[in-house]
N, C-alpha and C. Protein backbone atom coordinates (compact mmCIF):
# COMPACT_ATOMS: atom_id res chain seq x y z
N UNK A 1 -22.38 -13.39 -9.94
CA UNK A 1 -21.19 -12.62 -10.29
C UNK A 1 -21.40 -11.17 -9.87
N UNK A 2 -20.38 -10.62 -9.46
CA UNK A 2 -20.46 -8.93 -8.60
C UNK A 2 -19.50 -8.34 -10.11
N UNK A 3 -20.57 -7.14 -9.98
CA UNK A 3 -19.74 -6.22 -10.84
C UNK A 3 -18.88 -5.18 -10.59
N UNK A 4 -17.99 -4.73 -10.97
CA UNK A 4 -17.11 -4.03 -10.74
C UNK A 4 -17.58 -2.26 -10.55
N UNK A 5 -16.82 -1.87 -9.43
CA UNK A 5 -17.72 -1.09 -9.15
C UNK A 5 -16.75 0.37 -9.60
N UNK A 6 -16.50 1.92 -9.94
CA UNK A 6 -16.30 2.71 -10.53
C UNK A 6 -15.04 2.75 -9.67
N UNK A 7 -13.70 2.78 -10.38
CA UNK A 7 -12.23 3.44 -9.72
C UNK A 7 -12.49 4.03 -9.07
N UNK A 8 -13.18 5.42 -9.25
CA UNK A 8 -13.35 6.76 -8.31
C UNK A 8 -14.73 6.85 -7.52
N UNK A 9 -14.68 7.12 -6.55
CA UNK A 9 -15.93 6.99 -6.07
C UNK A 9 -16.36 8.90 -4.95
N UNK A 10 -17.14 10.01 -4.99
CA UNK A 10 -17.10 10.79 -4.28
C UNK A 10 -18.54 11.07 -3.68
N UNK A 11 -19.34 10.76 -2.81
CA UNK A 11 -20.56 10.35 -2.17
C UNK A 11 -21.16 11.43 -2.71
N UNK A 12 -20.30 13.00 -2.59
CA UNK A 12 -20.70 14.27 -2.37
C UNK A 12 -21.37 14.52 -3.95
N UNK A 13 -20.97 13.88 -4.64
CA UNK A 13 -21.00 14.47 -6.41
C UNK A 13 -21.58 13.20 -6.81
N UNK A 14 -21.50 11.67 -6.59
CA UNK A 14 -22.38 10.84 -6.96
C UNK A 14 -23.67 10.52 -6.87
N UNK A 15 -23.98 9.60 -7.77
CA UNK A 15 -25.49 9.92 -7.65
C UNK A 15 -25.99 8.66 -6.50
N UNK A 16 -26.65 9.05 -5.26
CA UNK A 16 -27.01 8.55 -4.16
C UNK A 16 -27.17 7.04 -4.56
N UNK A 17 -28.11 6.71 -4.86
CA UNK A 17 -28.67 5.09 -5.52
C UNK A 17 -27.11 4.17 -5.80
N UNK A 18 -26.54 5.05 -6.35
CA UNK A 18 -24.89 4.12 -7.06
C UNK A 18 -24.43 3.47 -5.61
N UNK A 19 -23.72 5.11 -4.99
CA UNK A 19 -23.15 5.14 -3.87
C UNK A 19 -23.43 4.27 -2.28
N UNK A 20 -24.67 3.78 -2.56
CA UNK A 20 -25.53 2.72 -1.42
C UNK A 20 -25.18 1.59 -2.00
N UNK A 21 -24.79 1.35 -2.81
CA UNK A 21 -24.39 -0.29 -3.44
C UNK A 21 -23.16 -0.72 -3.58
N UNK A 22 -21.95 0.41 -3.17
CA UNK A 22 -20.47 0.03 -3.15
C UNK A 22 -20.34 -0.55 -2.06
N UNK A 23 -19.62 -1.28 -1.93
CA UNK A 23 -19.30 -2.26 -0.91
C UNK A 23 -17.20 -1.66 -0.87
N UNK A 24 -16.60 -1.47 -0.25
CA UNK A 24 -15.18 -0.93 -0.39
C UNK A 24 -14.53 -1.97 0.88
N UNK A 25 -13.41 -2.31 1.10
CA UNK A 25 -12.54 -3.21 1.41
C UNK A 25 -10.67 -2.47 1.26
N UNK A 26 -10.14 -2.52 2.48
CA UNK A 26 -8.79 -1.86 2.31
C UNK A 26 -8.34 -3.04 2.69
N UNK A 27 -7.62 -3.79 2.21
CA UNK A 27 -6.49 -4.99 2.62
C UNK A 27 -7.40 -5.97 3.40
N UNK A 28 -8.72 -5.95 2.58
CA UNK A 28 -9.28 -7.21 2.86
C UNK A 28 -10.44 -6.70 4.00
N UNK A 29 -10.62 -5.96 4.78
CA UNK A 29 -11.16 -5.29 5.75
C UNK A 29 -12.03 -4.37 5.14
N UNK A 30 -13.75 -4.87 5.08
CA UNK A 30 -14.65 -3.91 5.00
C UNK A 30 -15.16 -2.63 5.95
N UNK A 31 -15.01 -1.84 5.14
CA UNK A 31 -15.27 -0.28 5.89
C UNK A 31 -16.84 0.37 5.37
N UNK A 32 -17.03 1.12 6.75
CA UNK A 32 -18.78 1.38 6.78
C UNK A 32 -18.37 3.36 6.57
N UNK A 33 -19.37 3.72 6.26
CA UNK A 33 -19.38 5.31 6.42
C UNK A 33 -18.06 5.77 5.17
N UNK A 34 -18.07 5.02 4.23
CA UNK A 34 -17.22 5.66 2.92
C UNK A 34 -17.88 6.69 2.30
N UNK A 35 -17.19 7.92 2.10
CA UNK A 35 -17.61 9.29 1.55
C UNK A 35 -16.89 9.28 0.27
N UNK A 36 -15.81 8.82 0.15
CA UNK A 36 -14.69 8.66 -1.49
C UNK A 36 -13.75 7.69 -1.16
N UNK A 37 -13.31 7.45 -2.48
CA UNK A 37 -12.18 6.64 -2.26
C UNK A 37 -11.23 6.65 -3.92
N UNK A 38 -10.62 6.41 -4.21
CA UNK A 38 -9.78 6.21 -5.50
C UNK A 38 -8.97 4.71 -5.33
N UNK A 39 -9.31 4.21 -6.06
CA UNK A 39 -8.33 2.83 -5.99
C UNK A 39 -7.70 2.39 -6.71
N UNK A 40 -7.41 3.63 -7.74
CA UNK A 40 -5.79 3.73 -8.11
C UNK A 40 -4.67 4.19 -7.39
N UNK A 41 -5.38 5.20 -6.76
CA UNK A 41 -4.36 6.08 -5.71
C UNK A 41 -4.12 5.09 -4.26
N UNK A 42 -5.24 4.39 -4.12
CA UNK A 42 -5.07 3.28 -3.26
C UNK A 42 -5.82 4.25 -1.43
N UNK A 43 -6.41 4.93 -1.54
CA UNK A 43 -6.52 5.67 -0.66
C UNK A 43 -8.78 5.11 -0.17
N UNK A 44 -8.78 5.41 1.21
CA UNK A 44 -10.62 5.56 1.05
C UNK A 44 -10.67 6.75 2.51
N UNK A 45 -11.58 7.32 1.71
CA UNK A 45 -12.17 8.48 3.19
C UNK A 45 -13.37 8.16 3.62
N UNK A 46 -13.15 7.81 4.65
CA UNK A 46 -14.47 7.41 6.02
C UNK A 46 -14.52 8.73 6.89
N UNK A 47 -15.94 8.53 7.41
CA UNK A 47 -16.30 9.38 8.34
C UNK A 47 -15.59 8.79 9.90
N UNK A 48 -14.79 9.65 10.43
CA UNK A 48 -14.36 9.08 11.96
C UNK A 48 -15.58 9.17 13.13
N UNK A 49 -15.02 7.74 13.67
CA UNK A 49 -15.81 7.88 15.07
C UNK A 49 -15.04 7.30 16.02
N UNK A 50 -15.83 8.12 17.22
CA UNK A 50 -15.13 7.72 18.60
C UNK A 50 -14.45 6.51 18.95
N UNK A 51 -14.35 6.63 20.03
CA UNK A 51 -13.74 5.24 20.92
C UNK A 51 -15.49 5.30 21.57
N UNK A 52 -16.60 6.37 21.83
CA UNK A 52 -18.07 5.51 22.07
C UNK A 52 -18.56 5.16 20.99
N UNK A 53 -18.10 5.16 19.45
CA UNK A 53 -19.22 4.86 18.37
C UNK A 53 -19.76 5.66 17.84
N UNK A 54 -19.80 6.88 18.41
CA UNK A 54 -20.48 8.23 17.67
C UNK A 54 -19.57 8.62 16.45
N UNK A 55 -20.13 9.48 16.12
CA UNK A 55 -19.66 10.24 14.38
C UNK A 55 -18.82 11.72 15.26
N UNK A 56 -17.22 11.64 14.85
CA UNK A 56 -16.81 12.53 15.70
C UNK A 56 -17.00 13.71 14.77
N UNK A 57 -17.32 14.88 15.53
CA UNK A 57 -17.55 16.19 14.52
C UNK A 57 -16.38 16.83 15.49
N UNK A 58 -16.16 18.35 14.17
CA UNK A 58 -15.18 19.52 14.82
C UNK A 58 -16.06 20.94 13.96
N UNK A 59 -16.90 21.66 14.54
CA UNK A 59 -16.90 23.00 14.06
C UNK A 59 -18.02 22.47 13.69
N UNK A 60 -18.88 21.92 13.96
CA UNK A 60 -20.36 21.59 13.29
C UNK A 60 -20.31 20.35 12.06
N UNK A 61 -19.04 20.12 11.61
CA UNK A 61 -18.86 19.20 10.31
C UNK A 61 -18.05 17.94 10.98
N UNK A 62 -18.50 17.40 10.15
CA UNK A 62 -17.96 15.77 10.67
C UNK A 62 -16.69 15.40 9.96
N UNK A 63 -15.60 15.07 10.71
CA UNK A 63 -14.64 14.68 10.64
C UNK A 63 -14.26 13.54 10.31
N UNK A 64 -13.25 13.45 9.11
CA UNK A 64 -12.86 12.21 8.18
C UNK A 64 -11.67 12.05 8.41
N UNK A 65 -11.28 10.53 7.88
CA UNK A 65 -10.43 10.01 8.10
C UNK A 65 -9.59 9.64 6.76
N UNK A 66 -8.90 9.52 6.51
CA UNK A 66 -8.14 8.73 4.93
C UNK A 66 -7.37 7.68 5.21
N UNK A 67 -7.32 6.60 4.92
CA UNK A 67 -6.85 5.24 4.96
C UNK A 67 -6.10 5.00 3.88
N UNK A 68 -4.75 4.58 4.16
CA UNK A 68 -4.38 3.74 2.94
C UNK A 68 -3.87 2.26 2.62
N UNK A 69 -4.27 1.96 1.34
CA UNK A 69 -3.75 0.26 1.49
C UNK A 69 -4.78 -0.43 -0.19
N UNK A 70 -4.66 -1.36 0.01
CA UNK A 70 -5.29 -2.23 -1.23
C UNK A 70 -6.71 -1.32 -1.50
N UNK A 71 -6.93 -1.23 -1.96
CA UNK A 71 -8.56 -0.75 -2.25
C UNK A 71 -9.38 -1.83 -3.16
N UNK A 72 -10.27 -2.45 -2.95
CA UNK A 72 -10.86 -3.43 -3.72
C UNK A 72 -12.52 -2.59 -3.55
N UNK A 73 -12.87 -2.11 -4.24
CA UNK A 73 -14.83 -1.55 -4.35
C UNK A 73 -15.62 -2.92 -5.53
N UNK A 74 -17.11 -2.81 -4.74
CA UNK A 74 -17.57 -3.79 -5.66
C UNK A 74 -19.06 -3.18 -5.68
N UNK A 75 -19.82 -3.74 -6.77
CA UNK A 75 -20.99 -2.57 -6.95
C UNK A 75 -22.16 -3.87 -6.59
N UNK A 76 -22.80 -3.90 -5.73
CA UNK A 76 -24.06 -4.86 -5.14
C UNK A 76 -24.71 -4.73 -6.31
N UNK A 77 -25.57 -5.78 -6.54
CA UNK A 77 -26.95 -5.55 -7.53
C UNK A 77 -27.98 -5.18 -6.80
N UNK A 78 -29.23 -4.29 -7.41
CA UNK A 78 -29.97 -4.09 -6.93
C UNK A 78 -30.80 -4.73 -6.48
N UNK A 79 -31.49 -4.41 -5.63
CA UNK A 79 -32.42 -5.43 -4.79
C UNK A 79 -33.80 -5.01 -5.25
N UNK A 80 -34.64 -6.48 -6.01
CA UNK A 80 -36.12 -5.79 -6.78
C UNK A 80 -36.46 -5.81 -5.29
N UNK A 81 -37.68 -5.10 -5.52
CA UNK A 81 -39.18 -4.43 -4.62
C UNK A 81 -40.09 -5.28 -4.74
């Protein structure tokens, strides 16, 4: 059984360990490079990348994207050592 993972999610202010175990999904479609998301508001912010795959930056900072649609987050269990 997967546990439910926190409505709000913000990479920047969470605590790292949590944030490696969300798994996030917009209309069924898993997304990689999630920085926040709210899934009441129904919204997730990813880091953008190219059409080569790279992490697109502007001004030295890396440039995000906001998506909207279903938001479903789920919290992995940890993996023992």
């Amino acid at each position: 059984m997967t546990q439910a993972a926190p409505d709000r999610l913000d990479s920047a202010t969470c605590e790292p360990s949590l944030a490696r175990r969300v798994r996030v999904t917009v209309n069924g479609d898993m997304l990689r490079c999630v920085t926040a998301y709210d899934a009441t508001a129904g919204w997730v912010e990813i880091l953008a990348h190219a059409d080569n795959g790279f992490l697109e930056h502007c001004d030295g900072d890396f440039v995000k994207r906001r998506i909207y649609g279903k938001i479903r987050a789920v919290l992995m269990p940890e993996r023992e050592i």
